[in-house]
Structure formats: C-alpha cells, structure tokens
Protein backbone atom coordinates (compact mmCIF):
# COMPACT_ATOMS: atom_id res chain seq x y z
CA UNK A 1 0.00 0.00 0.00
CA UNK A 2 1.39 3.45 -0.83
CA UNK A 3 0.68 6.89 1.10
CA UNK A 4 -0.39 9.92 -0.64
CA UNK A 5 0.14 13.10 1.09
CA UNK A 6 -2.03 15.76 -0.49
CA UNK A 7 -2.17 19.36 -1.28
CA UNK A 8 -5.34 20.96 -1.48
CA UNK A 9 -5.13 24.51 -3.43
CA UNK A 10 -7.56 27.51 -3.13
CA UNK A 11 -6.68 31.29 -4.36
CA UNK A 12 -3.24 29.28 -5.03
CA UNK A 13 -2.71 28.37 -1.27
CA UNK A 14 -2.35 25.34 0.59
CA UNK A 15 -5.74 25.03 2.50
CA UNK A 16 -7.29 22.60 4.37
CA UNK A 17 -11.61 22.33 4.64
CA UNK A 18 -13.64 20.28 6.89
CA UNK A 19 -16.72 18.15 4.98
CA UNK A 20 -15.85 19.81 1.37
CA UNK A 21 -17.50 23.18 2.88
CA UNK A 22 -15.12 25.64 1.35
CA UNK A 23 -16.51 28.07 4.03
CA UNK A 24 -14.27 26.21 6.50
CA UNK A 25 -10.85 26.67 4.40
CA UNK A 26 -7.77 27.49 6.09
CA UNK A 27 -4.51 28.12 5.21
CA UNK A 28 -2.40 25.18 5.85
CA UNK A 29 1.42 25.65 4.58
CA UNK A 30 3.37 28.79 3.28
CA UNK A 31 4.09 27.04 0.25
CA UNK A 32 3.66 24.26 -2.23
CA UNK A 33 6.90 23.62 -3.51
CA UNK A 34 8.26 23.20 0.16
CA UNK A 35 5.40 21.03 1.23
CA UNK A 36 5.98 18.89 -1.45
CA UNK A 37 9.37 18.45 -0.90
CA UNK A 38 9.12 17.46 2.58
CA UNK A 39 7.37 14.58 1.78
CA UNK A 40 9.01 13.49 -1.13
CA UNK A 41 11.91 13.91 1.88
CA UNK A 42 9.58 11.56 4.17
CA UNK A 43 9.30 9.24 1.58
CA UNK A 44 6.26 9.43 -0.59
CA UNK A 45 6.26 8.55 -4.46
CA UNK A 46 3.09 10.12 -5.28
CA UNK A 47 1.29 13.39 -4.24
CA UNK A 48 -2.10 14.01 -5.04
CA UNK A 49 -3.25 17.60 -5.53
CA UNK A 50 -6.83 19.21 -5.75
CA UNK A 51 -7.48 22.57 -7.65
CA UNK A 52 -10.58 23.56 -5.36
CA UNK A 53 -11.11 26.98 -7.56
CA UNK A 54 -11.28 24.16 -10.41
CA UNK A 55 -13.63 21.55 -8.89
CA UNK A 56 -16.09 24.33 -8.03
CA UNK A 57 -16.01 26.65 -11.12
CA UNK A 58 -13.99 24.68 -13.97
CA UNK A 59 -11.36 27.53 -13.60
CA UNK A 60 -7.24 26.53 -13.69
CA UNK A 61 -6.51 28.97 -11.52
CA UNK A 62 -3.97 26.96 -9.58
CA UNK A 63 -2.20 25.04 -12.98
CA UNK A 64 0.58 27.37 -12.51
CA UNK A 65 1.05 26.43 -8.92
CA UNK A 66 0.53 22.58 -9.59
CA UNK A 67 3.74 22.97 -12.40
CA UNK A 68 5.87 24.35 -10.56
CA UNK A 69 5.70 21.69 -7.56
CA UNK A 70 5.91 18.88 -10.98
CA UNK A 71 9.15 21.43 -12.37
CA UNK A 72 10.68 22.34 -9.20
CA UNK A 73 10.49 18.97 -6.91
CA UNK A 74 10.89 16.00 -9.79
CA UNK A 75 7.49 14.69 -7.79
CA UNK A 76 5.05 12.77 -9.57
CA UNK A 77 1.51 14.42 -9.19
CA UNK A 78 -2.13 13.24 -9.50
CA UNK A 79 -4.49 16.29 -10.07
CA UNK A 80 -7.87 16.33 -9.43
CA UNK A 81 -10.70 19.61 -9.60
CA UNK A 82 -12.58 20.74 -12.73
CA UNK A 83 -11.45 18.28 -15.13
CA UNK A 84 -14.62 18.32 -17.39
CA UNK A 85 -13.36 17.51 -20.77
CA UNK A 86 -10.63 15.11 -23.00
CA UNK A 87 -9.35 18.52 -23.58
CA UNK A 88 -8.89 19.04 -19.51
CA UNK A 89 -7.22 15.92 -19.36
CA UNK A 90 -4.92 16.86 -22.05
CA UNK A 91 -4.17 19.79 -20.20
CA UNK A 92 -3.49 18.36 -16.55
CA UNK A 93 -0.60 15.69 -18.87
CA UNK A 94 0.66 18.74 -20.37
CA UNK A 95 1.57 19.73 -16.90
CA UNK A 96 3.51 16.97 -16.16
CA UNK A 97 0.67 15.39 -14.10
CA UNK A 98 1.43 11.64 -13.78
CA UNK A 99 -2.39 10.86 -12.99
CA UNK A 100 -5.78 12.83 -13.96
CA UNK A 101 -8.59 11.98 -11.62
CA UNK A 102 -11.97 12.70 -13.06
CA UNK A 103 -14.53 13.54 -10.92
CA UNK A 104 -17.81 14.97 -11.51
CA UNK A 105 -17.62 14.65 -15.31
CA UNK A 106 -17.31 10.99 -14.56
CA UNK A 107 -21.36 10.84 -13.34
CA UNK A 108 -22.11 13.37 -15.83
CA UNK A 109 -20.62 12.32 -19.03
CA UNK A 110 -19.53 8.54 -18.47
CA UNK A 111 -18.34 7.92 -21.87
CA UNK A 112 -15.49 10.60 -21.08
CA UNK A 113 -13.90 8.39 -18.40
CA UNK A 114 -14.04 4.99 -21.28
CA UNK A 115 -12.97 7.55 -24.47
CA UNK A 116 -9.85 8.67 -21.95
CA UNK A 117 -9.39 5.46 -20.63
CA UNK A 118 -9.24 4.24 -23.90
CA UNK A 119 -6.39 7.08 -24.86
CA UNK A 120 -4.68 6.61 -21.49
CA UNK A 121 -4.77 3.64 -19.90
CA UNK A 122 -3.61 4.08 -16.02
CA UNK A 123 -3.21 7.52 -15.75
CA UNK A 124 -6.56 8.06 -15.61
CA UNK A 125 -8.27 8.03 -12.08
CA UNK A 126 -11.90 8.04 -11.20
CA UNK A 127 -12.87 10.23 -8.12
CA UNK A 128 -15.92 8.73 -6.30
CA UNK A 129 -16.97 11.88 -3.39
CA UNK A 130 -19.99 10.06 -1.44
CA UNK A 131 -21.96 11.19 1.38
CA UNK A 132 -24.80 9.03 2.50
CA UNK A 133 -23.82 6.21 0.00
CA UNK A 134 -24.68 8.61 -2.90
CA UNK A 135 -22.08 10.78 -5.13
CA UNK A 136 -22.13 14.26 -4.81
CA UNK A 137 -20.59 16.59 -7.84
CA UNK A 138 -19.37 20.13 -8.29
CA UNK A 139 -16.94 20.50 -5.53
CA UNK A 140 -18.93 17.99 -3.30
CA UNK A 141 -22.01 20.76 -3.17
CA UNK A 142 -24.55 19.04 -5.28
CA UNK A 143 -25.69 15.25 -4.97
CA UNK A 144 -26.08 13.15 -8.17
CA UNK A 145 -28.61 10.94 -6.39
CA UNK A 146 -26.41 7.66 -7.79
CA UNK A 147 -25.43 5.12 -5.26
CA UNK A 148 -21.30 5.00 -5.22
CA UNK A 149 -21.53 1.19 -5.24
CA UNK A 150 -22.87 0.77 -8.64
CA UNK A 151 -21.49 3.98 -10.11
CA UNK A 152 -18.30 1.97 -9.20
CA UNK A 153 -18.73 -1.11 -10.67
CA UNK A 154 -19.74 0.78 -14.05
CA UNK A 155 -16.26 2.59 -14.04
CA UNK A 156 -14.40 -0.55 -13.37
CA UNK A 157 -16.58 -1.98 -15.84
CA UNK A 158 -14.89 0.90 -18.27
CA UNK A 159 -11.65 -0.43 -17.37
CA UNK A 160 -10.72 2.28 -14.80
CA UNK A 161 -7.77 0.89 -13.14
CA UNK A 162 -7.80 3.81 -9.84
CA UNK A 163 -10.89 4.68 -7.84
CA UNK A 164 -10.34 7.38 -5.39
CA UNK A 165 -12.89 7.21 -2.65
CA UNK A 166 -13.69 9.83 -0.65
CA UNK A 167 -16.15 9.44 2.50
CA UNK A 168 -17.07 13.42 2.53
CA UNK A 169 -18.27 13.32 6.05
CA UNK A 170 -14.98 12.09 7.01
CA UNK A 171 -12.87 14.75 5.18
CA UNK A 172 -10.71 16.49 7.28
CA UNK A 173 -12.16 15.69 10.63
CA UNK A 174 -9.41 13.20 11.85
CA UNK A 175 -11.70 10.53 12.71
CA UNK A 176 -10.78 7.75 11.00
CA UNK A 177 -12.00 6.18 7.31
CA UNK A 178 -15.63 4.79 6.47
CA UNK A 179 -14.21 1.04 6.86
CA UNK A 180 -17.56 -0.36 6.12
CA UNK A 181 -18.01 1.88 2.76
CA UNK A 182 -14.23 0.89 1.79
CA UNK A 183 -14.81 -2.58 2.88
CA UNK A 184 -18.08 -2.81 0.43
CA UNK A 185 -16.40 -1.12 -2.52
CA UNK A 186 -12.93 -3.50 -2.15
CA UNK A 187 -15.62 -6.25 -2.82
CA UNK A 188 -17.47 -5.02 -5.68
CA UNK A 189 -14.40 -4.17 -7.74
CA UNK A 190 -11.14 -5.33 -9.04
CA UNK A 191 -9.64 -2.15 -9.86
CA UNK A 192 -7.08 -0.08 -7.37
CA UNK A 193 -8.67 1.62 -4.54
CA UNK A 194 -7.51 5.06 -3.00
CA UNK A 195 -8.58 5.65 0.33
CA UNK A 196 -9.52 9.39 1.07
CA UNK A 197 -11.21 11.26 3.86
CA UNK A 198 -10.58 10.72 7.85
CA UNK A 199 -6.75 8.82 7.89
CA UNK A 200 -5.57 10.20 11.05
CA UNK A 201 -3.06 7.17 12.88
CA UNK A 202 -0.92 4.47 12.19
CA UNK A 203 -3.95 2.07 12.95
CA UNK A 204 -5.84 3.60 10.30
CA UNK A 205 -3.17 2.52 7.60
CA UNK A 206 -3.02 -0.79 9.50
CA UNK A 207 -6.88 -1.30 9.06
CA UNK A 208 -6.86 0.49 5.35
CA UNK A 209 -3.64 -2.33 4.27
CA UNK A 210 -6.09 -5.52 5.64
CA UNK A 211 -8.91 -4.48 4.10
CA UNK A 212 -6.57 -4.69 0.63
CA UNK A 213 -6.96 -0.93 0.07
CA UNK A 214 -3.70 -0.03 -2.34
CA UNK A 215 -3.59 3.76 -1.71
CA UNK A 216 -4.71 5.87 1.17
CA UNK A 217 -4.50 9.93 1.18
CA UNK A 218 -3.36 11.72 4.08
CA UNK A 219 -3.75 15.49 4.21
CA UNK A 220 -5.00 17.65 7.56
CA UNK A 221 -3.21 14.78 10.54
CA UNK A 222 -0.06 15.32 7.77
CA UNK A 223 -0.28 19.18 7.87
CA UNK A 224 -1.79 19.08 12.02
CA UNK A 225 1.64 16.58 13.41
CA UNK A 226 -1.60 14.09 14.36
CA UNK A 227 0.37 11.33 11.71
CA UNK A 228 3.77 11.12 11.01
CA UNK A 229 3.80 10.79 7.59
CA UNK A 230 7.49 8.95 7.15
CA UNK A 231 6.16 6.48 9.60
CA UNK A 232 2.94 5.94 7.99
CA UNK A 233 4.49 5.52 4.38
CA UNK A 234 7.18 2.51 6.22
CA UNK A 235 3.78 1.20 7.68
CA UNK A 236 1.76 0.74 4.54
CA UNK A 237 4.91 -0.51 2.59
C-alpha cells in the first residue's frame, strides 16, 4: 500500500476544509513547492493535488502552482478539480501530471472516463466523493442521487484501473476512514482503490492495508503533526 500526502489549493494556497464546505478553508502551509518536498523527503512517491477553484467553477486557476511543484520537486503528481473535458485531461498531462482523476464529469458524461481510458490507460483516475452512499458533484455541493456502489462497478466496468474514494463526512475531521463503505467497494471491484477522507493514525493505515486498500491519502493529521507521515508511508509498505 502506498501513502499519498495531499495538497489541497484555493486562491493558489495550501488550504485545508472540513466536509468539502469551502466556508471552512484554512490556510495550511506557506508554500507548495516546500510542502511537497518534505514529503518526497519523508518518503512518498506520489502526491495528489486538488485545484478547489477548479472543482467548483472549472477555472485553472492553480495550474501554474501545480507545475511548478511537478518542475521544481521532480514529484510525480495526481491532479484532481474541474477536469470536465478530454481537452482538460490533455491539459493536466501537459503539466507533467502523472495521474488525472476525473470527478464529476465521470457521473455526468460517463463515456469521457471509457474515451480517456481508452487514450490513457492508467493515468486516468476516477474520483468517487460520497456522502450518504450517494455521489455528490461540483466541488462535493450538489448530490447526483447515484449510489457510489454501482457507479463503481460501471467505471471498473470501463476499465478504470484507480478509484479514489472519498467518504465526505470524514474529510478532514481526523476521525478515522468509512471502513464499512471501503470494505463494500474493495468487494465489488477489481480495480485499485484510494482511500480518502478521515486517515488520522498508524492504525488507520493498519486497518486500510487488511482491508486490501492499495492507496490511502493523508492530508490535515499530515499538515496538524496528528500522523507522522514517514512512519505511515514505512507502515503501509
């Protein structure tokens, strides 16, 4: 199992919210660059980055941000936030991105996900946001109605080879993953599973590794001290 610290970008900051609500954001670390290389110093081989300005309003406000971490650090980035069209994919590789995670255009416009799939194999992601067992869209604020079991299975079905599940309740309030939710999703599909929302400890990544979860994401216990993310990473490896 691999750790993926994360960096969450807002007004091109590094914020932190509770439950998606962007009301709650707060700045979390002077600056990306730095923040990435501290963990690529701790050990992680992946670091997955949001473009909140995107997932709410389609903008790329924070692209410029995102390349320079890619540029500056050597890390290899999965982006996620407002990434709408074959075109937005396009423009998250051109950035160096090593993984596009398509999120609310996924429930919207399904044959996206296949047609990109299609075109680009692993390196395309599927973010799955659920609260209450259904998917919610546009930055988490509007609910699709479509129950995140089934609206899994058809993206595995595409040939999606990551699912990045994220319990939205959970988010950012340090109290451990949906196990149940994770548990129920590791048995209806056979692609890659990426834990997000609610990893706080060292027992968490215990729990997440024997449930055969293959990627968990660790952002406000990282940013708070509450999880030492070198130790984490030598835990799930």
């Amino acid at each position: 199992m691999r750790i993926l610290p994360a960096i969450d970008l807002k007004d091109g900051q590094c914020v932190r919210l509770q439950k998606g609500d962007y009301g709650t954001a707060h700045k979390v670390a002077e600056d990306a660059v730095e923040t990435a290389k501290g963990f690529l110093r701790a050990g992680a081989k992946l670091i997955h980055m949001v473009d909140l300005d995107g997932a709410k309003d389609g903008s790329h406000a924070n692209y410029a941000v995102v390349k320079r971490v890619i540029e500056q650090t050597g890390a290899a980035v999965e982006l996620g936030g407002g990434i709408r069209s074959m075109e937005g994919v396009e423009a998250v590789l051109a950035l160096g991105a090593a993984r596009v995670i398509i999120g609310s255009a996924a429930v919207k416009d399904p044959p996206l996900v296949k047609a990109a799939v299609e075109q680009y194999g692993d390196r395309i992601a599927v973010g799955i946001d659920a609260r209450g067992g259904t998917v919610r869209t546009e930055g988490w604020l509007r609910d699709s109605g479509e129950d995140y079991l089934a609206f899994a299975k058809q993206m595995d079905a595409f040939g999606v080879q990551t699912i990045i599940f994220t319990d939205i309740d959970k988010d950012g309030m340090l109290a451990g993953p949906n196990f149940d939710q994770l548990a129920a999703l590791r048995g209806a599909v056979s692609c890659g599973i990426v834990a997000s929302g609610g990893v706080s400890s060292i027992e968490d990544v215990k729990r997440l590794k024997a449930l055969g979860i293959d990627e968990a994401i660790a952002g406000k216990a990282v940013y708070t001290g509450a999880l030492d993310l070198a130790a984490a990473i030598r835990e799930a490896e």
